[in-house]
N, C-alpha and C. Protein backbone atom coordinates (compact mmCIF):
# COMPACT_ATOMS: atom_id res chain seq x y z
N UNK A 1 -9.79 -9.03 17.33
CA UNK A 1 -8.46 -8.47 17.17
C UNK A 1 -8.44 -7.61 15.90
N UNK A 2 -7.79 -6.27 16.19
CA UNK A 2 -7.65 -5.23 14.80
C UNK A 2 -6.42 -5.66 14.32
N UNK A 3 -6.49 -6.03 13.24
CA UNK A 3 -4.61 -5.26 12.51
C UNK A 3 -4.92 -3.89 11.59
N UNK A 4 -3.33 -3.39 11.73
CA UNK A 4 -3.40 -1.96 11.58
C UNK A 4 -2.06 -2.62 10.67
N UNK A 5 -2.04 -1.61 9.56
CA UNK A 5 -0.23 -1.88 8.57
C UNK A 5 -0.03 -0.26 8.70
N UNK A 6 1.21 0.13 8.95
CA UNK A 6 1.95 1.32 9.05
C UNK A 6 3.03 1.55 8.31
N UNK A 7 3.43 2.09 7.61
CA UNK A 7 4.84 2.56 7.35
C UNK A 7 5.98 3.05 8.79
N UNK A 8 6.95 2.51 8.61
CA UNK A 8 8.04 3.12 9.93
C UNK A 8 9.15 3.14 9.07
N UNK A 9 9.46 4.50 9.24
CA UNK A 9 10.53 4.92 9.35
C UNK A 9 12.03 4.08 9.98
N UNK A 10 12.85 3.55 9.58
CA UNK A 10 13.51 2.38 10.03
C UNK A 10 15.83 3.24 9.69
N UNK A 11 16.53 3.14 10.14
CA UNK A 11 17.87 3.65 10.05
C UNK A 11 17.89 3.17 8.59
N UNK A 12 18.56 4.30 8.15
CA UNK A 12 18.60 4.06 6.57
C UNK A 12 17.21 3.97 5.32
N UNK A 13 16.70 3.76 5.96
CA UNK A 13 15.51 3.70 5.20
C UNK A 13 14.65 5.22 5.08
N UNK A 14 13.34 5.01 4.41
CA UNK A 14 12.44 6.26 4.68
C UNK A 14 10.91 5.52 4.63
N UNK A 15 9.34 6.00 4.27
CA UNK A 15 8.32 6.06 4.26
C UNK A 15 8.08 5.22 3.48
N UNK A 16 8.62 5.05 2.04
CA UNK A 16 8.11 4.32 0.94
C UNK A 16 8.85 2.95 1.20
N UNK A 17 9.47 2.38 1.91
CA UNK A 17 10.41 1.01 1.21
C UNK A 17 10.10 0.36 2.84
N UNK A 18 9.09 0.41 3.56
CA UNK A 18 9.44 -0.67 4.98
C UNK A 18 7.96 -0.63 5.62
N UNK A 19 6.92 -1.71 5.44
CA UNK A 19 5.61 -1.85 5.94
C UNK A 19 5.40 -2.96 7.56
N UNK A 20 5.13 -2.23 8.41
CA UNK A 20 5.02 -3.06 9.56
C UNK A 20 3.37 -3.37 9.70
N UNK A 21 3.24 -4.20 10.47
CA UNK A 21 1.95 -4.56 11.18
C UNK A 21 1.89 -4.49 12.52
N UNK A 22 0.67 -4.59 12.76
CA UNK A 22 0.57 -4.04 14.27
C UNK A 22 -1.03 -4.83 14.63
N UNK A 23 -1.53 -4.98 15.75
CA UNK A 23 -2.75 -5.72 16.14
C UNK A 23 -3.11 -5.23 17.57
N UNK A 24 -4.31 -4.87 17.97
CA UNK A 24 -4.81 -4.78 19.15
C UNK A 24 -6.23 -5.02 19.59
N UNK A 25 -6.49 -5.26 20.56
CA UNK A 25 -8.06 -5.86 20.59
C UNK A 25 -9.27 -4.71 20.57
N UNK A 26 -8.59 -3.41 20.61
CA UNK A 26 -9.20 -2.36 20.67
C UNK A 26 -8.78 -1.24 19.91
N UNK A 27 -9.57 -1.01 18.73
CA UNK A 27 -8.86 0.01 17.71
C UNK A 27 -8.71 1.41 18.37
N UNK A 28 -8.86 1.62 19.14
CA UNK A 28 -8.88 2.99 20.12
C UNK A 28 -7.98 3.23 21.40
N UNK A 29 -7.09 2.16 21.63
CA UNK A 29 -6.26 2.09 21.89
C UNK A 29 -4.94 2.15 21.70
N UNK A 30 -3.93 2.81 22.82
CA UNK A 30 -2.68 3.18 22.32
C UNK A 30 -1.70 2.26 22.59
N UNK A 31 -2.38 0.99 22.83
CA UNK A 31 -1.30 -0.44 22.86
C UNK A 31 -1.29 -1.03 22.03
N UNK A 32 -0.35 -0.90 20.89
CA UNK A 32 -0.54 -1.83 19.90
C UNK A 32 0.54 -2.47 19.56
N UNK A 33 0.53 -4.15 19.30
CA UNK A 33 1.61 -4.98 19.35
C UNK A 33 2.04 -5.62 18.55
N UNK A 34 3.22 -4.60 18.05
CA UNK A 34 4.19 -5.10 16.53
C UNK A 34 4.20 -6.26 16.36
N UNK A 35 4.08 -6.93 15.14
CA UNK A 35 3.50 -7.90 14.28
C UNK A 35 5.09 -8.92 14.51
N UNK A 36 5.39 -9.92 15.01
CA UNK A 36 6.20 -10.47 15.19
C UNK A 36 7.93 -10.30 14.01
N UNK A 37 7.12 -10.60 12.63
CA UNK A 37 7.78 -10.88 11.37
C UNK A 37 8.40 -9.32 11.00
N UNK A 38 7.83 -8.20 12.13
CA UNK A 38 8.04 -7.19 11.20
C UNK A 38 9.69 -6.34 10.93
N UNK A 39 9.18 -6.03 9.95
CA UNK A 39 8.91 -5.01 9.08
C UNK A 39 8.62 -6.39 8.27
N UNK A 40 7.16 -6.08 7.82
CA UNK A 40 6.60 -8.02 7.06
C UNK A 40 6.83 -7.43 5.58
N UNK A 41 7.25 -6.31 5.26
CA UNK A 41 7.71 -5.46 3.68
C UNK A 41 8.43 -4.83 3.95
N UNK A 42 9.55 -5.16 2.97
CA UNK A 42 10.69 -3.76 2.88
C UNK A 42 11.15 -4.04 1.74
N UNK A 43 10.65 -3.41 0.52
CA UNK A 43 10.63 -2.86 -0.61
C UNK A 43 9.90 -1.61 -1.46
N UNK A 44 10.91 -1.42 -1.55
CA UNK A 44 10.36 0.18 -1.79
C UNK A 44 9.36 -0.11 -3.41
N UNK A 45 9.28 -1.16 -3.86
CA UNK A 45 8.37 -1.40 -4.80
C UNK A 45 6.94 -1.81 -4.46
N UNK A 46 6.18 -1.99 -3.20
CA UNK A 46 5.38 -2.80 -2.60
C UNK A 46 5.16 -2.35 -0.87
N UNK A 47 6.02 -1.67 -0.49
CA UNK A 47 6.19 -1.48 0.87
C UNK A 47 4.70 -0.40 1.25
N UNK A 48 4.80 1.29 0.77
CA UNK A 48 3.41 1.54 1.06
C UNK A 48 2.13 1.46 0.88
N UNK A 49 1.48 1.12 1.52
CA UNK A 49 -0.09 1.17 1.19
C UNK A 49 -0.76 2.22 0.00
N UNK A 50 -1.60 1.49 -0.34
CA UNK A 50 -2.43 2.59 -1.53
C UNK A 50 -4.15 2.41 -1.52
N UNK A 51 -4.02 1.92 -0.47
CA UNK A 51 -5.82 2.00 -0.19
C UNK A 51 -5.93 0.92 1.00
N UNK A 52 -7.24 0.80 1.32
CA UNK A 52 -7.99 -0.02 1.90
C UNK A 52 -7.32 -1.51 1.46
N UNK A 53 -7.86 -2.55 2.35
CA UNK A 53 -6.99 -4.39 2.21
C UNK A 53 -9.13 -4.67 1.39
N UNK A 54 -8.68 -5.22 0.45
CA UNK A 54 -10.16 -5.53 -0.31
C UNK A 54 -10.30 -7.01 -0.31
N UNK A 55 -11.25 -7.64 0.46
CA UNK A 55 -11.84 -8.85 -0.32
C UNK A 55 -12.48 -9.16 -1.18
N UNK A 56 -12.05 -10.48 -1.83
CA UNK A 56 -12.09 -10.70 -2.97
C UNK A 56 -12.00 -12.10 -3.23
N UNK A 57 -13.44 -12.66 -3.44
CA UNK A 57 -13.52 -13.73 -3.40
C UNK A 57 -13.08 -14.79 -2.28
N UNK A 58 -13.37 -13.95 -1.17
CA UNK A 58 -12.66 -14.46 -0.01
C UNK A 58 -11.05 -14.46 0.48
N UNK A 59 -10.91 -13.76 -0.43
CA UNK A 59 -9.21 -13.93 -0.40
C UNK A 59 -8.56 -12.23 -0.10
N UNK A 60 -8.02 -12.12 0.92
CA UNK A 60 -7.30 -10.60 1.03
C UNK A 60 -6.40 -10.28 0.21
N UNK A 61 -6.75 -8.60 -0.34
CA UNK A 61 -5.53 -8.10 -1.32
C UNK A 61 -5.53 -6.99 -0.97
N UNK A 62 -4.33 -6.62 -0.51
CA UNK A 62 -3.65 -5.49 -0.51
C UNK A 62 -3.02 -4.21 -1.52
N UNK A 63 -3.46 -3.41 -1.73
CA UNK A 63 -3.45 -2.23 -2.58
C UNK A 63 -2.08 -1.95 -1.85
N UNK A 64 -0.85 -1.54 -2.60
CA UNK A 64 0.36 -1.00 -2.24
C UNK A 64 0.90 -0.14 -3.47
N UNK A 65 1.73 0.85 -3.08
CA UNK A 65 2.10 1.56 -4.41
C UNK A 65 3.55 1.46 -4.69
N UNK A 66 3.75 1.21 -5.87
CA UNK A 66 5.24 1.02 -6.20
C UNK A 66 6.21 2.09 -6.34
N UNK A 67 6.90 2.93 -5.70
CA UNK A 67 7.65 4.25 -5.62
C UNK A 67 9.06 3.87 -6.16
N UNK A 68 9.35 2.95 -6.46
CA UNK A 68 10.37 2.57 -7.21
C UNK A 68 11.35 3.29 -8.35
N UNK A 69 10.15 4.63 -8.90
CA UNK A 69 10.38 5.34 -10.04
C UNK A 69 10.26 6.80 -9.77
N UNK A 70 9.62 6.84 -8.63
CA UNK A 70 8.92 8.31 -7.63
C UNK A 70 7.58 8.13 -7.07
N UNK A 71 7.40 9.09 -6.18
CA UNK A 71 6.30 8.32 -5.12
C UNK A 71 4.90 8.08 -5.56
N UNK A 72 4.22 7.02 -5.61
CA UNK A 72 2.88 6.93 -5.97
C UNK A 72 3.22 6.12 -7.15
N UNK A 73 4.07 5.78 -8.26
CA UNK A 73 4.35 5.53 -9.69
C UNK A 73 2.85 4.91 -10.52
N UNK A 74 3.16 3.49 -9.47
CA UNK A 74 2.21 2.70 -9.74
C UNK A 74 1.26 1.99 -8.19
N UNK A 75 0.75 1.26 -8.65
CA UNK A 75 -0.12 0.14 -7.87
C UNK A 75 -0.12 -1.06 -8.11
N UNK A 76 -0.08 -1.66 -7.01
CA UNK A 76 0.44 -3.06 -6.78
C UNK A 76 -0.85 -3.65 -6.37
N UNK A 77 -1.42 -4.65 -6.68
CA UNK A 77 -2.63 -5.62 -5.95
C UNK A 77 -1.83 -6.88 -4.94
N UNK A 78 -1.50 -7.43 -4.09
CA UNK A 78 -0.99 -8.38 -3.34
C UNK A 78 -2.06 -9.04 -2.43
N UNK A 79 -1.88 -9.97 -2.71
CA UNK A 79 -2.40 -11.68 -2.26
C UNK A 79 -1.80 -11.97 -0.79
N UNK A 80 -2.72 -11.63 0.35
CA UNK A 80 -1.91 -11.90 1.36
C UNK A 80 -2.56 -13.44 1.38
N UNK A 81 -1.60 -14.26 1.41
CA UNK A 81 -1.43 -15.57 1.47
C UNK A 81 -1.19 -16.09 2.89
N UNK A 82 -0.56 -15.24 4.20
CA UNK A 82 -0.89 -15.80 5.06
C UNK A 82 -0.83 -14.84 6.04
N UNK A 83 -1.45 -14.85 7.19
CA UNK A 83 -1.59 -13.85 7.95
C UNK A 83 -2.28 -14.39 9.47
N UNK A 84 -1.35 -14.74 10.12
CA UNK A 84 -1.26 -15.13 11.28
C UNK A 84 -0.51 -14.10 12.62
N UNK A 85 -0.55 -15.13 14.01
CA UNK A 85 0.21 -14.26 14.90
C UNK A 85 1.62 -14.09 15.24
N UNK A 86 2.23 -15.41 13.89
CA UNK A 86 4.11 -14.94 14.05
C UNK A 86 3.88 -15.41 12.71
N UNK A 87 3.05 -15.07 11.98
CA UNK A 87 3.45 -15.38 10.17
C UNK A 87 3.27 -14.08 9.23
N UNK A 88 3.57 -13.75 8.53
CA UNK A 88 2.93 -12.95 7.34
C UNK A 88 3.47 -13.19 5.67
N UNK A 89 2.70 -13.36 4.60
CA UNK A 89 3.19 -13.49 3.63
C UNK A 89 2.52 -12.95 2.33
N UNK A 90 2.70 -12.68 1.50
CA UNK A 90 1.90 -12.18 0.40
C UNK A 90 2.52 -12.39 -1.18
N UNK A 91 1.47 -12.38 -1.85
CA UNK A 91 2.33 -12.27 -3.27
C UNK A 91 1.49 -11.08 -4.26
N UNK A 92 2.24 -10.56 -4.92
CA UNK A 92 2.14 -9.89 -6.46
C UNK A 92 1.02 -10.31 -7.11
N UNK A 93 -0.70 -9.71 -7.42
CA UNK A 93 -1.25 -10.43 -8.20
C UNK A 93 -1.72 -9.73 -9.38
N UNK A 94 -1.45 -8.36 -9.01
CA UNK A 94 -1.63 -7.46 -10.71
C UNK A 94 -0.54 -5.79 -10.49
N UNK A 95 -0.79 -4.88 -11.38
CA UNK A 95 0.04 -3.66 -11.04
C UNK A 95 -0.83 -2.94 -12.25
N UNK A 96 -1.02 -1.94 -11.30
CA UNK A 96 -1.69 -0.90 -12.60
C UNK A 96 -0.49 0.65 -12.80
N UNK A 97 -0.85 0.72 -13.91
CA UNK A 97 0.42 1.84 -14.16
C UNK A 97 -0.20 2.87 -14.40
N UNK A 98 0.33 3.81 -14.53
CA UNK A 98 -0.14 5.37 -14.88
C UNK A 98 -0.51 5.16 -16.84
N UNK A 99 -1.78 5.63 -16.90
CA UNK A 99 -1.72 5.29 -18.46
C UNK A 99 -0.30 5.79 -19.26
N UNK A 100 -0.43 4.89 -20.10
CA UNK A 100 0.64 4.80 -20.94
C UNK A 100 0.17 5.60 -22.61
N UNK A 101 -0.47 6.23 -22.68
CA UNK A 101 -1.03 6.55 -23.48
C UNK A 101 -1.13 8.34 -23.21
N UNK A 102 -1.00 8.77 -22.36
CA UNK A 102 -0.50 10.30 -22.21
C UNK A 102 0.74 10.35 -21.08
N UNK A 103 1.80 10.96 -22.29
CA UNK A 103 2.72 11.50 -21.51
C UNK A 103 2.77 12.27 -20.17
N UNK A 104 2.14 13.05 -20.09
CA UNK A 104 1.59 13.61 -18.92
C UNK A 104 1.46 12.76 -17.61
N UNK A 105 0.36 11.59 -17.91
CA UNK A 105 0.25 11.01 -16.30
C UNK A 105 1.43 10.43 -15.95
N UNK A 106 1.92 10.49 -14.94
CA UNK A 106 3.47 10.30 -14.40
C UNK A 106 3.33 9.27 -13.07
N UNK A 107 1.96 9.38 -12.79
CA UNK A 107 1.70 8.07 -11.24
C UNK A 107 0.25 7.82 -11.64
N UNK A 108 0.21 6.73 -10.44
CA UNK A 108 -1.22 6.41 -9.76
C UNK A 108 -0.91 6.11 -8.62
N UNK A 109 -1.49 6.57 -7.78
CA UNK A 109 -1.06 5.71 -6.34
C UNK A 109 -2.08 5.38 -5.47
N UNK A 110 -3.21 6.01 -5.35
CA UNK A 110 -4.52 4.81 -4.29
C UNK A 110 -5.67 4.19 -5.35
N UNK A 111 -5.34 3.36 -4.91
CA UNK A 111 -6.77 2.35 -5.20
C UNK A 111 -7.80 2.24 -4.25
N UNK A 112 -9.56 2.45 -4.28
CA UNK A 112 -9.86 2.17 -2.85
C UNK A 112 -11.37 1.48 -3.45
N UNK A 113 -12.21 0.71 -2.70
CA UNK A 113 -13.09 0.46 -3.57
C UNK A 113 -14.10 0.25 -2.50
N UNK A 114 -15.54 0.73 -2.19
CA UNK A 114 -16.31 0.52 -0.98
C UNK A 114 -17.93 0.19 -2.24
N UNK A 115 -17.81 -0.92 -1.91
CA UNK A 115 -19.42 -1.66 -2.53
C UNK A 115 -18.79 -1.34 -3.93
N UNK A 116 -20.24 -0.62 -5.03
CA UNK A 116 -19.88 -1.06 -6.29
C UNK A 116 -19.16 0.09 -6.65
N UNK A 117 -18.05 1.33 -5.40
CA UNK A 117 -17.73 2.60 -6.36
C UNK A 117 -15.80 2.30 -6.10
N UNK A 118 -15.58 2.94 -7.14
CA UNK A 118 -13.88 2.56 -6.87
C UNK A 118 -13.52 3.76 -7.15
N UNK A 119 -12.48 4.09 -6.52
CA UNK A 119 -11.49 5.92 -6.35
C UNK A 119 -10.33 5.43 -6.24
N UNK A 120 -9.76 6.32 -7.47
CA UNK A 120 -8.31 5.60 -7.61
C UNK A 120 -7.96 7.34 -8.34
N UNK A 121 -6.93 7.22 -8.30
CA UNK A 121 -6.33 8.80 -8.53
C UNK A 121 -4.75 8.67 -9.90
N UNK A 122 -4.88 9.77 -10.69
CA UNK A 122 -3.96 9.94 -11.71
C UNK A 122 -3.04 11.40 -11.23
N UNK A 123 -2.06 11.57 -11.52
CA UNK A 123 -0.97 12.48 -10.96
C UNK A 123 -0.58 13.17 -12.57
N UNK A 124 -0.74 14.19 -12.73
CA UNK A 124 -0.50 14.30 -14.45
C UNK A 124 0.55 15.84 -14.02
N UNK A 125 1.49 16.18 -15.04
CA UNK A 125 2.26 17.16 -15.25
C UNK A 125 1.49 17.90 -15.94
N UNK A 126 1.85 19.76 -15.63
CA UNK A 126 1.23 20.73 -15.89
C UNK A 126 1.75 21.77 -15.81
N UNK A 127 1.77 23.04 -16.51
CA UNK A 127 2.77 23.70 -16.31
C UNK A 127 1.72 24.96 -15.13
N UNK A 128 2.82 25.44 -14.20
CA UNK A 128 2.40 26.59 -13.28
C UNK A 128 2.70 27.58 -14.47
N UNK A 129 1.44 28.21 -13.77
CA UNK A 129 1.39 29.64 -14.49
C UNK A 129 1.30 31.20 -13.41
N UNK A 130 1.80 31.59 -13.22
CA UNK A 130 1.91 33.14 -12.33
C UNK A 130 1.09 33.82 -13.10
N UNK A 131 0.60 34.80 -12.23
CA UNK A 131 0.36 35.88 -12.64
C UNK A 131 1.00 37.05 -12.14
């Protein structure tokens, strides 16, 4: 069985504040069957994804970005704590911020990490220049 996490668009809401799940036995398939609990996030602090789900020490964590402040701000690490076929749950286990040490960087928003290399991205202000 695949799970897939999506952002949906939900009445009143938008992209950043509402995370569903989804599962199918075939990732190539266009049947896929909403996660009982869902929308299993709806906070716009935690709701979109910001990378790849990383194990870690056996334990799943979810990269999410906190848009709370504007999109991408920060990054969220979350502890999915349970993850079943009518359960889902997670908790908060770190947050990385845009350095705090130049005015300039204003976000971070993916974290991604494959073996020993990690890609994670800074958003910095700059002024346009014309010619």
């Amino acid at each position: 069985m695949r799970a897939h996490f999506a952002n949906v668009i939900e009445a009143g809401g938008n992209s950043h504040d509402t995370l569903h799940l989804f599962s199918a036995s075939n990732p190539l398939t266009d049947e896929w069957t909403p996660h009982p609990c869902n929308p299993i996030v709806k906070d716009i602090k935690n709701a979109r994804p910001a990378g790849r789900i990383i194990v870690k020490d056996g334990e799943l964590i979810r990269p999410s970005q906190d848009c709370s402040q504007r999109y991408g701000y920060a990054i969220n690490f979350n502890r999915i704590t349970k993850l079943t076929g009518d359960e889902y749950a997670e908790t908060l286990v770190a947050t990385i911020l845009p350095p705090q040490n130049n005015k300039k960087a204003i976000a971070t928003h993916t974290w991604n990490k494959a073996g020993n290399l990690i890609a994670s991205d800074v958003q910095y202000l700059r002024r346009k220049f014309y010619a």
